[in-house]
N, C-alpha and C. Protein backbone atom coordinates (compact mmCIF):
# COMPACT_ATOMS: atom_id res chain seq x y z
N UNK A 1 7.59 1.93 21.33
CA UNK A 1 8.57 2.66 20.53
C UNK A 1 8.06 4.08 20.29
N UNK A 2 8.86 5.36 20.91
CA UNK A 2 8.41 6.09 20.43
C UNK A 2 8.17 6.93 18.98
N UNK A 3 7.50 7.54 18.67
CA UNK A 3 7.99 7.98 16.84
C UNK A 3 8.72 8.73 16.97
N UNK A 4 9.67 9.48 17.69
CA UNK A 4 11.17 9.87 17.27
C UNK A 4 11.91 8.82 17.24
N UNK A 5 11.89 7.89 17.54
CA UNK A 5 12.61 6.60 17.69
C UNK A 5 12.63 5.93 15.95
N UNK A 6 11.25 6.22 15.88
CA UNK A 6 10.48 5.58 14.50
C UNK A 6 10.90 5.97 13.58
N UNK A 7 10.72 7.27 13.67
CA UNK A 7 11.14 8.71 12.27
C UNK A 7 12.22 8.17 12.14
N UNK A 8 13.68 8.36 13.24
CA UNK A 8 14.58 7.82 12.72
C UNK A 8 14.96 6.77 12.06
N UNK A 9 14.53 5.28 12.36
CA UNK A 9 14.33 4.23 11.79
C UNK A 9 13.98 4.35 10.79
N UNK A 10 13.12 5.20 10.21
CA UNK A 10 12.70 4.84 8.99
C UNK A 10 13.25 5.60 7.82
N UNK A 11 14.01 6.63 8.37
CA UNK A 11 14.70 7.45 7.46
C UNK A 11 16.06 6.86 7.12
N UNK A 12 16.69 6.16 8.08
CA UNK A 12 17.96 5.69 7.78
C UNK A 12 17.77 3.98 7.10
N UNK A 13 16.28 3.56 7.06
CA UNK A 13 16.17 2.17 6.60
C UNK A 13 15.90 3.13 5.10
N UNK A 14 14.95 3.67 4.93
CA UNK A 14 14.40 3.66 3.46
C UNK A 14 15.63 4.95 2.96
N UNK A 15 16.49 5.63 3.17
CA UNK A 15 17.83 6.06 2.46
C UNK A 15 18.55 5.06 1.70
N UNK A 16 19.18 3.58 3.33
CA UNK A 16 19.90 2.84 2.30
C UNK A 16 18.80 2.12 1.73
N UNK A 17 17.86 1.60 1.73
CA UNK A 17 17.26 0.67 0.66
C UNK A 17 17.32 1.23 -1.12
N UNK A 18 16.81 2.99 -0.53
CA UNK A 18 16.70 3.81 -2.12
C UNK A 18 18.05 3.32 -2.64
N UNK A 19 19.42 3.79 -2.00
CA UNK A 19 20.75 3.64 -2.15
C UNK A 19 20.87 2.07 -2.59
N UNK A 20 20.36 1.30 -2.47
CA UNK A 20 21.16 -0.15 -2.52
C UNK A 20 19.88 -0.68 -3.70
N UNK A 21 19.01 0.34 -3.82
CA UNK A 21 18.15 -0.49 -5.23
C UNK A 21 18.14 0.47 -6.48
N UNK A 22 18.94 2.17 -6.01
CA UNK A 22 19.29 2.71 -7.43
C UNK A 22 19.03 1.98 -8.87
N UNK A 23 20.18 0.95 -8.78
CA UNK A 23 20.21 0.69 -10.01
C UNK A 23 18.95 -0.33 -10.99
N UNK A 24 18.17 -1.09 -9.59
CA UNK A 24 16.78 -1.97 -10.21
C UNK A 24 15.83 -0.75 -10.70
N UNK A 25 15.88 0.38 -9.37
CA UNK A 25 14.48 1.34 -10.09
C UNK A 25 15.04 1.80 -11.09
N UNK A 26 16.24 2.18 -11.94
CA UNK A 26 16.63 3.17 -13.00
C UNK A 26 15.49 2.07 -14.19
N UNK A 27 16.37 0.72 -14.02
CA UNK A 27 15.91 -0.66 -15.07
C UNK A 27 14.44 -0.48 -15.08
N UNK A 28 13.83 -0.46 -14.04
CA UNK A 28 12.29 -0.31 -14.25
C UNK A 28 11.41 0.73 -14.77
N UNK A 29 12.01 2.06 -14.52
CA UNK A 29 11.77 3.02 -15.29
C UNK A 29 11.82 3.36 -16.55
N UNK A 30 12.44 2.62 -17.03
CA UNK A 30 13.40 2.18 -18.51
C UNK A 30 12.17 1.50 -18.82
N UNK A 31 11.97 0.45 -18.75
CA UNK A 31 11.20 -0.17 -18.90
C UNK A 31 9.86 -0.19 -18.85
N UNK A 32 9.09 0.33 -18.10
CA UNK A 32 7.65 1.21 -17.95
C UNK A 32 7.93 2.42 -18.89
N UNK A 33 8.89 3.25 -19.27
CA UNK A 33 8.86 3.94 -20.55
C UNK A 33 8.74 3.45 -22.05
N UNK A 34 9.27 2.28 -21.92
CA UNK A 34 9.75 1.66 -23.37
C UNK A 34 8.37 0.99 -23.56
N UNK A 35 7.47 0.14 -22.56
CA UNK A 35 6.48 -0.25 -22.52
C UNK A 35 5.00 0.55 -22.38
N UNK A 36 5.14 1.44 -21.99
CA UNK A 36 3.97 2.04 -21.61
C UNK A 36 4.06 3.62 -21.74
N UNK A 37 4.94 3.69 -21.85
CA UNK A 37 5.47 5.16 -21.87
C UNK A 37 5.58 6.69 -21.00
N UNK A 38 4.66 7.71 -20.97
CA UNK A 38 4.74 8.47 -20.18
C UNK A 38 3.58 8.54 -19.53
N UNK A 39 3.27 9.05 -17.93
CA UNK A 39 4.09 8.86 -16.95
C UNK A 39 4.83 7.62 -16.79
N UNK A 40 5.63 7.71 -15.93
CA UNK A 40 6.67 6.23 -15.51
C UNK A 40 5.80 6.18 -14.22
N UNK A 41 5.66 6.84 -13.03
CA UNK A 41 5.19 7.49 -11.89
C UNK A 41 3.67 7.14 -11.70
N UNK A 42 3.25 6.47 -10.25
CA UNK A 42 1.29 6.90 -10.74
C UNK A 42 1.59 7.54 -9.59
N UNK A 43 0.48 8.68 -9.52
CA UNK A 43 0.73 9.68 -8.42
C UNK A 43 -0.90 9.64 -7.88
N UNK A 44 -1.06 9.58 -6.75
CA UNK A 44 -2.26 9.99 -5.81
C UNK A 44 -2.65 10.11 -4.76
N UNK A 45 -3.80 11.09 -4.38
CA UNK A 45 -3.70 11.31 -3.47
C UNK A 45 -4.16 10.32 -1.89
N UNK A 46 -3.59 10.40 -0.76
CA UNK A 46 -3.76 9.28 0.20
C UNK A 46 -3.99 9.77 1.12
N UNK A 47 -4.75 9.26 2.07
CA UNK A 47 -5.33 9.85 3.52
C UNK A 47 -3.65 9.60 4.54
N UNK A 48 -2.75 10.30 4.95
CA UNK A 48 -1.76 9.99 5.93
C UNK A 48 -1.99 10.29 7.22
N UNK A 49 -1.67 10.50 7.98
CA UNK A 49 -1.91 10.74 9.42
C UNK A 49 -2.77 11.90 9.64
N UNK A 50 -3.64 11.39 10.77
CA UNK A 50 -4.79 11.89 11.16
C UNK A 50 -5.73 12.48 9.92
N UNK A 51 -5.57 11.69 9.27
CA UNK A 51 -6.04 11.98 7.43
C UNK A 51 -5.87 12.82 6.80
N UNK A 52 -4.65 13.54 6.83
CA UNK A 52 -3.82 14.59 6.01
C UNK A 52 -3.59 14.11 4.61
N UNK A 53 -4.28 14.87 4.15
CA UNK A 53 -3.85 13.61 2.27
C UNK A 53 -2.12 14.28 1.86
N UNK A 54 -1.40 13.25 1.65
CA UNK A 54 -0.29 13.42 0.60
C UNK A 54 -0.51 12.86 -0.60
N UNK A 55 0.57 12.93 -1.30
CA UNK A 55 0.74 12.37 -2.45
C UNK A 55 1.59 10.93 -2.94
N UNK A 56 1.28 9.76 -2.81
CA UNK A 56 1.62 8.80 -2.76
C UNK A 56 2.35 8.45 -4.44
N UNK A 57 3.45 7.68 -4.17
CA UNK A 57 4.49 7.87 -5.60
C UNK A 57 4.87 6.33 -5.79
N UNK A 58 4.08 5.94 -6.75
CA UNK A 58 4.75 4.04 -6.83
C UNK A 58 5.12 4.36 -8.30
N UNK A 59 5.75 3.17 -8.84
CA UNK A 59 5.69 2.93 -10.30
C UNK A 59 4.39 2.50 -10.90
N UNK A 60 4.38 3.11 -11.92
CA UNK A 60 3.15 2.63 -12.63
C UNK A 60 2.94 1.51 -13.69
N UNK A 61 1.71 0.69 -13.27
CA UNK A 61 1.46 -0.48 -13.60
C UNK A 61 0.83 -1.07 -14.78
N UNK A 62 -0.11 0.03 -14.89
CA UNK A 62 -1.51 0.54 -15.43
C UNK A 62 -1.36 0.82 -17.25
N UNK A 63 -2.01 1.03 -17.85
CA UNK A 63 -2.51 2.00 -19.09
C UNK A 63 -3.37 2.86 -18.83
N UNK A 64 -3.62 4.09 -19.01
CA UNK A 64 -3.77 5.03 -18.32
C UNK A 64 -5.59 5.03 -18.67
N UNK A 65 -5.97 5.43 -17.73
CA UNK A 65 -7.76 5.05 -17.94
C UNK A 65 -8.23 6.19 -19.31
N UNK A 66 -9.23 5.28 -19.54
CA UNK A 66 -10.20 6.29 -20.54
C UNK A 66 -11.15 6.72 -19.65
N UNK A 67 -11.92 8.26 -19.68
CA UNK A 67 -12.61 8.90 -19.28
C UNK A 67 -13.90 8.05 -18.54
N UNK A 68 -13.88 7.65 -17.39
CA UNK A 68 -14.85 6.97 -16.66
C UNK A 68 -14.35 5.56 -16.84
N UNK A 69 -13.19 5.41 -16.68
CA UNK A 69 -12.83 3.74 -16.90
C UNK A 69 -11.77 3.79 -15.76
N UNK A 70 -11.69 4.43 -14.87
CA UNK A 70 -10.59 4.76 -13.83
C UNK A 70 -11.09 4.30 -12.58
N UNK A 71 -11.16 2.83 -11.82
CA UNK A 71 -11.44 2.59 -10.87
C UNK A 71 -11.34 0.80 -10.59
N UNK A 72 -11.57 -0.04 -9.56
CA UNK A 72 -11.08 -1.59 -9.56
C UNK A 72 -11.63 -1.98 -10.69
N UNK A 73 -13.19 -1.69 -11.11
CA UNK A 73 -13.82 -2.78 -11.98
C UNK A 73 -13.05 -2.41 -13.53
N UNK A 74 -11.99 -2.14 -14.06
CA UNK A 74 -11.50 -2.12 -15.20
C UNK A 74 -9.53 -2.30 -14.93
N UNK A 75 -9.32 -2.54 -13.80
CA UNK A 75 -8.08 -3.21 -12.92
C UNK A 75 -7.46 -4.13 -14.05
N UNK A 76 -8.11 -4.98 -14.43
CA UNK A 76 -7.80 -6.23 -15.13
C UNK A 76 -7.81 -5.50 -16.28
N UNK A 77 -8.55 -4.94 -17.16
CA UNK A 77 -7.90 -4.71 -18.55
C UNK A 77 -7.05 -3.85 -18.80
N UNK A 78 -6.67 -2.91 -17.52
CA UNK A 78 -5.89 -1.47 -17.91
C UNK A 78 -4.19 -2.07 -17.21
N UNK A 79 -4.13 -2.92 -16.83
CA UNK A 79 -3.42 -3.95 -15.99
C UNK A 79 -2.15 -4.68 -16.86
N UNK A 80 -0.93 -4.51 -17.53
CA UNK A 80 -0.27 -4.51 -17.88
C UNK A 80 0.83 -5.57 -17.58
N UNK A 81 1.26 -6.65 -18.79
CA UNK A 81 2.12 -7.48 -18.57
C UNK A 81 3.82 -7.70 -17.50
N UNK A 82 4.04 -6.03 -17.77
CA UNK A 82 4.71 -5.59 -16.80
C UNK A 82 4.58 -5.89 -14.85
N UNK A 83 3.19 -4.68 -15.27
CA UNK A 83 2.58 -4.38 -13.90
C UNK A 83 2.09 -5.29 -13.66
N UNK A 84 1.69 -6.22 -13.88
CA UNK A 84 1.34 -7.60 -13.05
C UNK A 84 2.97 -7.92 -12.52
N UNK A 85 4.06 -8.32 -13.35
CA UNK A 85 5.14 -9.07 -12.71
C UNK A 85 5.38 -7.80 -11.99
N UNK A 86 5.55 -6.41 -11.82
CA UNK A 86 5.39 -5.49 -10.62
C UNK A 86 4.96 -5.60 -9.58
N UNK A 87 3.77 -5.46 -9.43
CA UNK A 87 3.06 -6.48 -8.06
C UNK A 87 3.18 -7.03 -7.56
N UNK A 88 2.99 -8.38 -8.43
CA UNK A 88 3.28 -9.55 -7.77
C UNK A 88 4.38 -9.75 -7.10
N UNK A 89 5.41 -8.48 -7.12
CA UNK A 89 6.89 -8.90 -6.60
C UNK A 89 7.08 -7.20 -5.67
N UNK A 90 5.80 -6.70 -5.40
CA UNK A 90 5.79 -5.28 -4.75
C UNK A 90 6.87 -4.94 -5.28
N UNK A 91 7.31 -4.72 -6.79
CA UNK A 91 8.67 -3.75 -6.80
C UNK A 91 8.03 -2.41 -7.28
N UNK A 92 6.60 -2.40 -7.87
CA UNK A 92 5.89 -1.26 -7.97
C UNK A 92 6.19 -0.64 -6.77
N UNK A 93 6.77 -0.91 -5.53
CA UNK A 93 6.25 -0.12 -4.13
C UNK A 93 7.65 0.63 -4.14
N UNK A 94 8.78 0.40 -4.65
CA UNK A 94 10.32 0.85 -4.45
C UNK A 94 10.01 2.62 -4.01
N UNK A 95 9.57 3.40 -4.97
CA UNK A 95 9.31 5.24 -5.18
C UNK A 95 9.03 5.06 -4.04
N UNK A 96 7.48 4.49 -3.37
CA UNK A 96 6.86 5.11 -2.12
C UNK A 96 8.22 4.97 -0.99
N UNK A 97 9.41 4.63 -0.82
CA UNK A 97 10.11 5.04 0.07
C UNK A 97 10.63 6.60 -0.11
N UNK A 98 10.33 7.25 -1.08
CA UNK A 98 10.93 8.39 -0.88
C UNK A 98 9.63 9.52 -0.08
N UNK A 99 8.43 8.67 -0.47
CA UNK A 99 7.60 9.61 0.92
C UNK A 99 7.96 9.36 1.98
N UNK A 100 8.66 7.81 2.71
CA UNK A 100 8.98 7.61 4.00
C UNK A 100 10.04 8.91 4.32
N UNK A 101 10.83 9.07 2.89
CA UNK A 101 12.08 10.00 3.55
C UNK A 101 11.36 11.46 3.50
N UNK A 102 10.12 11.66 3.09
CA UNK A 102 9.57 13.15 3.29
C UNK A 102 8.92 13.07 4.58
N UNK A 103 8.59 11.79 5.48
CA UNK A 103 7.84 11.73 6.29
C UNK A 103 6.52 11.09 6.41
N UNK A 104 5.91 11.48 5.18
CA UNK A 104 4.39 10.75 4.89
C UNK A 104 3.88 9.83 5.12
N UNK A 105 4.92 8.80 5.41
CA UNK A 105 4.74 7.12 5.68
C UNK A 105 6.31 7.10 6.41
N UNK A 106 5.66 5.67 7.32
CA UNK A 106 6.48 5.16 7.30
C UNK A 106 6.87 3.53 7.08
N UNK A 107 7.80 2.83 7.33
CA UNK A 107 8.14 1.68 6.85
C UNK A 107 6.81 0.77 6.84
N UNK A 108 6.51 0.98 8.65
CA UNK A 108 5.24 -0.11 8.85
C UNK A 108 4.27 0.50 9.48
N UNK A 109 2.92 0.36 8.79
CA UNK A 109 2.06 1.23 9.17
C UNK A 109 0.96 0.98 8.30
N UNK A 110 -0.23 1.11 9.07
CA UNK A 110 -1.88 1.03 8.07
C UNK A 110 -1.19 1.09 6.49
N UNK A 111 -1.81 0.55 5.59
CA UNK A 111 -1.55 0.93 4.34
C UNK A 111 -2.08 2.40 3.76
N UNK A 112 -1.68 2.90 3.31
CA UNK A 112 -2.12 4.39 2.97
C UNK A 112 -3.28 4.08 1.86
N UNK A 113 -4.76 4.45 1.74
CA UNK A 113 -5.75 4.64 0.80
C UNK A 113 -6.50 6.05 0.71
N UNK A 114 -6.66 5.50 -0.41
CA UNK A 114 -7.48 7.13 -0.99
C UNK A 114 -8.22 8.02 0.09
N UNK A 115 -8.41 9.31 -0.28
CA UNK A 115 -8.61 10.06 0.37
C UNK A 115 -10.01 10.06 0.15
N UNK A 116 -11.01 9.37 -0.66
CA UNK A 116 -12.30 9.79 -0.96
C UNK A 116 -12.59 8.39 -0.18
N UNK A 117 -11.37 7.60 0.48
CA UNK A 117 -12.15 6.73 1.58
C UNK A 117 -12.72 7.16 2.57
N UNK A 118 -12.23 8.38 3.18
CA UNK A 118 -12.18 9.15 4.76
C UNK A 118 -13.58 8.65 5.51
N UNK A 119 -14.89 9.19 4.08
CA UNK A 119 -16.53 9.30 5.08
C UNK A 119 -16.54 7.98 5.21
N UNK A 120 -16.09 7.22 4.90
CA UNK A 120 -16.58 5.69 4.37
C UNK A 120 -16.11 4.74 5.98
N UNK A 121 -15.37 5.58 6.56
CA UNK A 121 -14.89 4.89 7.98
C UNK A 121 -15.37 4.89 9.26
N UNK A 122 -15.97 3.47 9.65
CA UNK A 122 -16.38 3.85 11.38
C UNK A 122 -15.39 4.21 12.30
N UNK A 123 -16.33 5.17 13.68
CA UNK A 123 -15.13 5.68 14.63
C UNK A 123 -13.99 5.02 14.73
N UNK A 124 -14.14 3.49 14.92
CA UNK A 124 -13.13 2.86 15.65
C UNK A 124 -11.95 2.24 14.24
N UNK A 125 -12.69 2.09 12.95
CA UNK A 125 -11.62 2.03 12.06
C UNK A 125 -10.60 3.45 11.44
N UNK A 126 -11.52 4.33 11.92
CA UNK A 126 -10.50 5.97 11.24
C UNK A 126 -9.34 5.96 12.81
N UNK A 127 -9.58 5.36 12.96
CA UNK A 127 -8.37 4.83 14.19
C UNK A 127 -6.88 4.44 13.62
N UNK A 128 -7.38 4.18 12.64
CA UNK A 128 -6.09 3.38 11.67
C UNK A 128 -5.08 4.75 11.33
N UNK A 129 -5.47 5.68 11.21
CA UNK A 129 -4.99 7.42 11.14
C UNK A 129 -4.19 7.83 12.11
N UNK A 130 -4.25 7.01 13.38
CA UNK A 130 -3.86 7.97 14.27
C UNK A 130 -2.25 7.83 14.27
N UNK A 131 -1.65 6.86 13.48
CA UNK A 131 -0.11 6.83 13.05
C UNK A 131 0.25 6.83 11.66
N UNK A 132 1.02 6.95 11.41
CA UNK A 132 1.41 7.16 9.73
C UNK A 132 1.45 5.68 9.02
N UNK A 133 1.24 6.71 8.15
CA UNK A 133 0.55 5.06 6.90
C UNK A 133 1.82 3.89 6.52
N UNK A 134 1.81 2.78 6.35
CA UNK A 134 3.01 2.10 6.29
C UNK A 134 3.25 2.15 4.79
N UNK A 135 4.69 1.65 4.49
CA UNK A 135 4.62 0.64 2.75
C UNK A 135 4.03 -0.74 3.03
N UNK A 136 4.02 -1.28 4.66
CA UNK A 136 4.11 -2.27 4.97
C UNK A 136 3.07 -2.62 6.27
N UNK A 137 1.84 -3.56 6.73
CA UNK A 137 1.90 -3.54 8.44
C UNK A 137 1.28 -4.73 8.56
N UNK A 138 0.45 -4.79 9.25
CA UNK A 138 -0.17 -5.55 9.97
C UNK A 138 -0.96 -6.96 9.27
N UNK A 139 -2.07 -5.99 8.41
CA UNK A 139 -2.82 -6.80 7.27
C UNK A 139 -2.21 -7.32 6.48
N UNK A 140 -1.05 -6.54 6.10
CA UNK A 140 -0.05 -6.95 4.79
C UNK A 140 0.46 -8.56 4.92
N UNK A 141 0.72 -8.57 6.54
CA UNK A 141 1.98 -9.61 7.16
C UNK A 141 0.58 -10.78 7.13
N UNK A 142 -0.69 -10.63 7.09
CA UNK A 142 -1.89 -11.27 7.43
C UNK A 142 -3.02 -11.96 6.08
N UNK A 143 -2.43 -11.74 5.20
CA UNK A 143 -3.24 -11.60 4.03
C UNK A 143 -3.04 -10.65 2.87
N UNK A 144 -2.99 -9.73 3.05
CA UNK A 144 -2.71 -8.63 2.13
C UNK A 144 -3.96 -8.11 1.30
N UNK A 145 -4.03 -8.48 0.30
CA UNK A 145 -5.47 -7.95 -0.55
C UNK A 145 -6.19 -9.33 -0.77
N UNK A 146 -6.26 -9.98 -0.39
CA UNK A 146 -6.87 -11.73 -0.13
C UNK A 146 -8.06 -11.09 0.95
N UNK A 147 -7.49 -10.21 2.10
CA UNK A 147 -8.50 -10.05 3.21
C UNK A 147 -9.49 -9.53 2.46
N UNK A 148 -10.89 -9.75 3.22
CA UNK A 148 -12.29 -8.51 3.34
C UNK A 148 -11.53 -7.11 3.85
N UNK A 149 -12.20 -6.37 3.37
CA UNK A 149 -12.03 -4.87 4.10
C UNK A 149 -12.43 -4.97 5.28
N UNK A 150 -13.44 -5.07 5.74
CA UNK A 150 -13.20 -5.16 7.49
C UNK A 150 -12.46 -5.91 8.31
N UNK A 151 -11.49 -7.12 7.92
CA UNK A 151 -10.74 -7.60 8.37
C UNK A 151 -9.48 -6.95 8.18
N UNK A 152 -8.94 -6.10 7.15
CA UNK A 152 -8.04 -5.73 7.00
C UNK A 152 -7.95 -4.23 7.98
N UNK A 153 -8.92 -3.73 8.16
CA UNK A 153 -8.98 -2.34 8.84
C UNK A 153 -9.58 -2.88 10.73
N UNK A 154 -9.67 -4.07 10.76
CA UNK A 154 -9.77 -4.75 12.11
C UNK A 154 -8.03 -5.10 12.48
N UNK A 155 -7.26 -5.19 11.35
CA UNK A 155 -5.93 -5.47 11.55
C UNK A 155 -5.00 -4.16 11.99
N UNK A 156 -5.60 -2.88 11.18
CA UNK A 156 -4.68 -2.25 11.06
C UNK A 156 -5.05 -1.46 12.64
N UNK A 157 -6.19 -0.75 13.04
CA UNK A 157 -6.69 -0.99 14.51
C UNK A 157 -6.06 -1.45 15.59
N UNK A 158 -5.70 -2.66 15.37
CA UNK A 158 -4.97 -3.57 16.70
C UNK A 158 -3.33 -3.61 16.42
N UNK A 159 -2.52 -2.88 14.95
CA UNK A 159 -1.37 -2.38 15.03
C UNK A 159 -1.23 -1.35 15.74
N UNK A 160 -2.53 -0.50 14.95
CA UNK A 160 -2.32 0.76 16.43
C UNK A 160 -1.97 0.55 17.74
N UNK A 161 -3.06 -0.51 18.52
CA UNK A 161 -3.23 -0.28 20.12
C UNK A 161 -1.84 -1.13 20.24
N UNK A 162 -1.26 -1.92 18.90
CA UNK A 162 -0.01 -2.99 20.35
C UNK A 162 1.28 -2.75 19.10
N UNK A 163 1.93 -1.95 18.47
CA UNK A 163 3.29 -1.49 17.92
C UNK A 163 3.80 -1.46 18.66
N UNK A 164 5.07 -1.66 18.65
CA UNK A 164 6.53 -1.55 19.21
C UNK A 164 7.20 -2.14 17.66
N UNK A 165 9.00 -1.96 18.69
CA UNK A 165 9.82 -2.56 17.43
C UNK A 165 10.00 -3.65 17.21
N UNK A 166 9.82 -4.86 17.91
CA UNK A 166 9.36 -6.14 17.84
C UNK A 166 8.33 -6.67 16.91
N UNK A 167 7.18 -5.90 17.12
CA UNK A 167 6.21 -6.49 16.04
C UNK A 167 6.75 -5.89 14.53
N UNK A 168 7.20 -4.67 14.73
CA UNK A 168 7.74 -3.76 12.60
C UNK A 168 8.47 -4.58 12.49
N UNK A 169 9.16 -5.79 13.48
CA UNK A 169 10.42 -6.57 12.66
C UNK A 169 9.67 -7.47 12.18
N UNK A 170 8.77 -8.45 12.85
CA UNK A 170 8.02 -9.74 12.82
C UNK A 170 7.02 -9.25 11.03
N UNK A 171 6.73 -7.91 11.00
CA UNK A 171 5.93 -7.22 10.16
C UNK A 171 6.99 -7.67 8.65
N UNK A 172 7.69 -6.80 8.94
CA UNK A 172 8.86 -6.78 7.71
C UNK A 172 9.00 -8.28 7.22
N UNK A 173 9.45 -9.50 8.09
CA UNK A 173 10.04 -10.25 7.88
C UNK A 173 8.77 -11.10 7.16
N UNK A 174 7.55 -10.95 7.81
CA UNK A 174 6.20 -11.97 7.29
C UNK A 174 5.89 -11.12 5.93
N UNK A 175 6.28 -10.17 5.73
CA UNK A 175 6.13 -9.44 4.29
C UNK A 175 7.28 -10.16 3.40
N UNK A 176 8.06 -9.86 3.68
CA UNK A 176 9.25 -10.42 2.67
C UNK A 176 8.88 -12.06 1.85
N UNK A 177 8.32 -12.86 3.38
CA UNK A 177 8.32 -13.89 3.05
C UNK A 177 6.60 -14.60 2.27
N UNK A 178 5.72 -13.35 2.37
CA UNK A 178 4.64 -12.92 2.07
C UNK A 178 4.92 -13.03 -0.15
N UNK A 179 5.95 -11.97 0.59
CA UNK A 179 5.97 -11.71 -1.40
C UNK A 179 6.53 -12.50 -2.16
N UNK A 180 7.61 -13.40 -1.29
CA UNK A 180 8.29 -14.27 -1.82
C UNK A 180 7.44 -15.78 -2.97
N UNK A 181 6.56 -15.68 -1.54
CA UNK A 181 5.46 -16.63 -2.46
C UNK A 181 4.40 -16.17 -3.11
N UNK A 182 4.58 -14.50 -3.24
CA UNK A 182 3.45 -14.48 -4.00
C UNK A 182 2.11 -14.04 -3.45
N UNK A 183 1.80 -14.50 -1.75
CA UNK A 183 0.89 -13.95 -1.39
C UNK A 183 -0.13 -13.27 -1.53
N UNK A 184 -1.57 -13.37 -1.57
CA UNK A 184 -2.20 -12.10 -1.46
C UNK A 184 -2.15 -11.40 -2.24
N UNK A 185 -1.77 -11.34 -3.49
CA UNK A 185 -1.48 -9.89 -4.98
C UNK A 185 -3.08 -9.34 -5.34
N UNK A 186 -3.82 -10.58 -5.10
CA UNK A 186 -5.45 -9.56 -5.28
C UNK A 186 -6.32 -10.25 -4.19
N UNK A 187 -7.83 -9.97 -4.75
CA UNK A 187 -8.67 -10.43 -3.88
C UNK A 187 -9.34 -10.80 -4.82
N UNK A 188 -10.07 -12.13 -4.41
CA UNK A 188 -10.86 -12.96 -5.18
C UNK A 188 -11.93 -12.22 -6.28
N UNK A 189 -11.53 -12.68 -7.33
CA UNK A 189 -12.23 -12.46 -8.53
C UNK A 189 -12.47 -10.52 -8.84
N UNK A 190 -10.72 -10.19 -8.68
CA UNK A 190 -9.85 -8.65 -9.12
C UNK A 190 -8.89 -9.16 -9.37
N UNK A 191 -8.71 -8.13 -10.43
CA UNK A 191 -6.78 -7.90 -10.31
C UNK A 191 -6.35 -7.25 -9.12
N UNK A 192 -6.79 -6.47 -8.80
CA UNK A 192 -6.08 -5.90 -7.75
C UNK A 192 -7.46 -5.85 -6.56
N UNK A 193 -8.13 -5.28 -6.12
CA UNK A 193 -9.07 -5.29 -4.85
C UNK A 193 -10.35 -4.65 -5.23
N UNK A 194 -11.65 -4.99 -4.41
CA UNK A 194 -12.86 -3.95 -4.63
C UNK A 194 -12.61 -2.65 -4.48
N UNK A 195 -13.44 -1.60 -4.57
CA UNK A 195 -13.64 -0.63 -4.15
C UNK A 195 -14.13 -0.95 -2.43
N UNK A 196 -13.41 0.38 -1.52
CA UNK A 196 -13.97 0.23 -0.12
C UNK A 196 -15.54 0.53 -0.06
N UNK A 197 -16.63 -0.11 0.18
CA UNK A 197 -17.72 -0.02 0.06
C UNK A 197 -18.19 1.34 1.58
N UNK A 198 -17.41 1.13 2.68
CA UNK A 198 -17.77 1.09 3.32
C UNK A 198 -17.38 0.24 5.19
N UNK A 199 -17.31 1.12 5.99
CA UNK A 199 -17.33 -0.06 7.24
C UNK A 199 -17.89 -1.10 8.00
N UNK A 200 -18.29 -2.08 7.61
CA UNK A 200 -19.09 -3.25 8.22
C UNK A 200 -19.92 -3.60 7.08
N UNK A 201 -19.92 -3.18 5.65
CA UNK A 201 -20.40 -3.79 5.21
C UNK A 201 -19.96 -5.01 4.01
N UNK A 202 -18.91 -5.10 4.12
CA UNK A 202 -18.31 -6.40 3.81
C UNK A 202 -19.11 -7.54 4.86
N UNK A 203 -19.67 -7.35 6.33
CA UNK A 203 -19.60 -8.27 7.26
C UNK A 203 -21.17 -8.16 6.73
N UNK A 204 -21.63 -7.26 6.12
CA UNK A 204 -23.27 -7.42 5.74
C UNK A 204 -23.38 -8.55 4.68
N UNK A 205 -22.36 -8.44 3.89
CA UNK A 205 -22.03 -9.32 2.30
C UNK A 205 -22.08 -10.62 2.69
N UNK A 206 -21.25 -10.47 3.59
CA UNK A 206 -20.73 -12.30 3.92
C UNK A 206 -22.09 -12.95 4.85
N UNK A 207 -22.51 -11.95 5.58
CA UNK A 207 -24.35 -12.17 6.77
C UNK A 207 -25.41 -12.94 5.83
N UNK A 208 -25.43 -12.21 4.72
CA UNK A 208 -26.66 -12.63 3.77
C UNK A 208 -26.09 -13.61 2.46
């Protein structure tokens, strides 16, 4: 599939989706205000293609960190009755389609992570860069945040070398049915995932 093929796809999928879930994100915004208050928005920055950082736009889940309390190991207390049933049902993810419609992402693709991941990647995993970041791909359809980090960036790798539109459908559809049950919402003993340590050394963790 080529990515003019793609671009288009993904601009005319994530238009009507924005269009046909208007009225859930207004409710949720409402609601992350009334609960948590201001921002509604978490905003940050993400490595996108060929590691161009944008600005990545979900709903926010969170209570907003205290000064050095901003990172996985405080996930669970800053972690909100809301933003858990958010998650667990990816409706936190609704906003990030309006980067698909700026371009930044698209539908299916590596998951987009921080930009202070970049040094942290071997040759063959900054591979995961060389197409635009998904809401959705490979790992997601495979585990989601359940995986090790090197299994998940061993996934997103081998989306690269074998995409077409066959697999973004098979992608989409093992997501849907992914969230349906719940799937994957953290990784063992997080609310949400470790910090990326690093490339291969998750496979050092599990060695010893």
């Amino acid at each position: 599939m080529s990515d003019a093929v793609s671009r288009v796809l993904d601009v005319i999928v994530s238009a009507a989706a924005l269009a046909v879930t208007l009225p859930v994100l207004a409710v949720i915004a409402v609601a992350i205000r009334a609960t948590m208050g201001s921002p509604v928005l978490f905003r940050q920055q993400r490595a996108g293609r060929h590691g161009r950082p944008f600005e990545v736009v979900k709903f926010r889940t969170m209570r907003t960190a205290a000064p050095g309390d901003d990172g996985p190991d405080t996930d669970a207390d800053r972690l909100t009755r809301l933003g858990r049933v958010l998650r667990s049902t990816s409706l936190d993810e609704l906003p990030t389609l309006v980067n698909v419609l700026r371009g930044d992402m698209s539908i299916v693709g590596p998951r987009p992570l921080p930009v202070r991941y970049l040094p942290r990647y071997s040759p063959e995993h900054d591979r995961r860069h060389e197409v635009r970041p998904g809401i959705t791909g490979w790992a997601q359809a495979n585990g989601r945040n359940a995986l090790s980090w090197d299994d998940q960036l061993d996934l997103d790798v081998w989306y690269v070398d074998n995409r077409s539109a066959l697999l973004d459908a098979r992608i989409v559809v093992a997501t849907v049915g992914g969230v349906l049950r719940r799937d994957g919402i953290s990784h063992e003993g997080h609310a949400t995932r470790p910090e990326f340590p690093g490339s291969g050394l998750d496979r050092v963790d599990v060695a010893t």
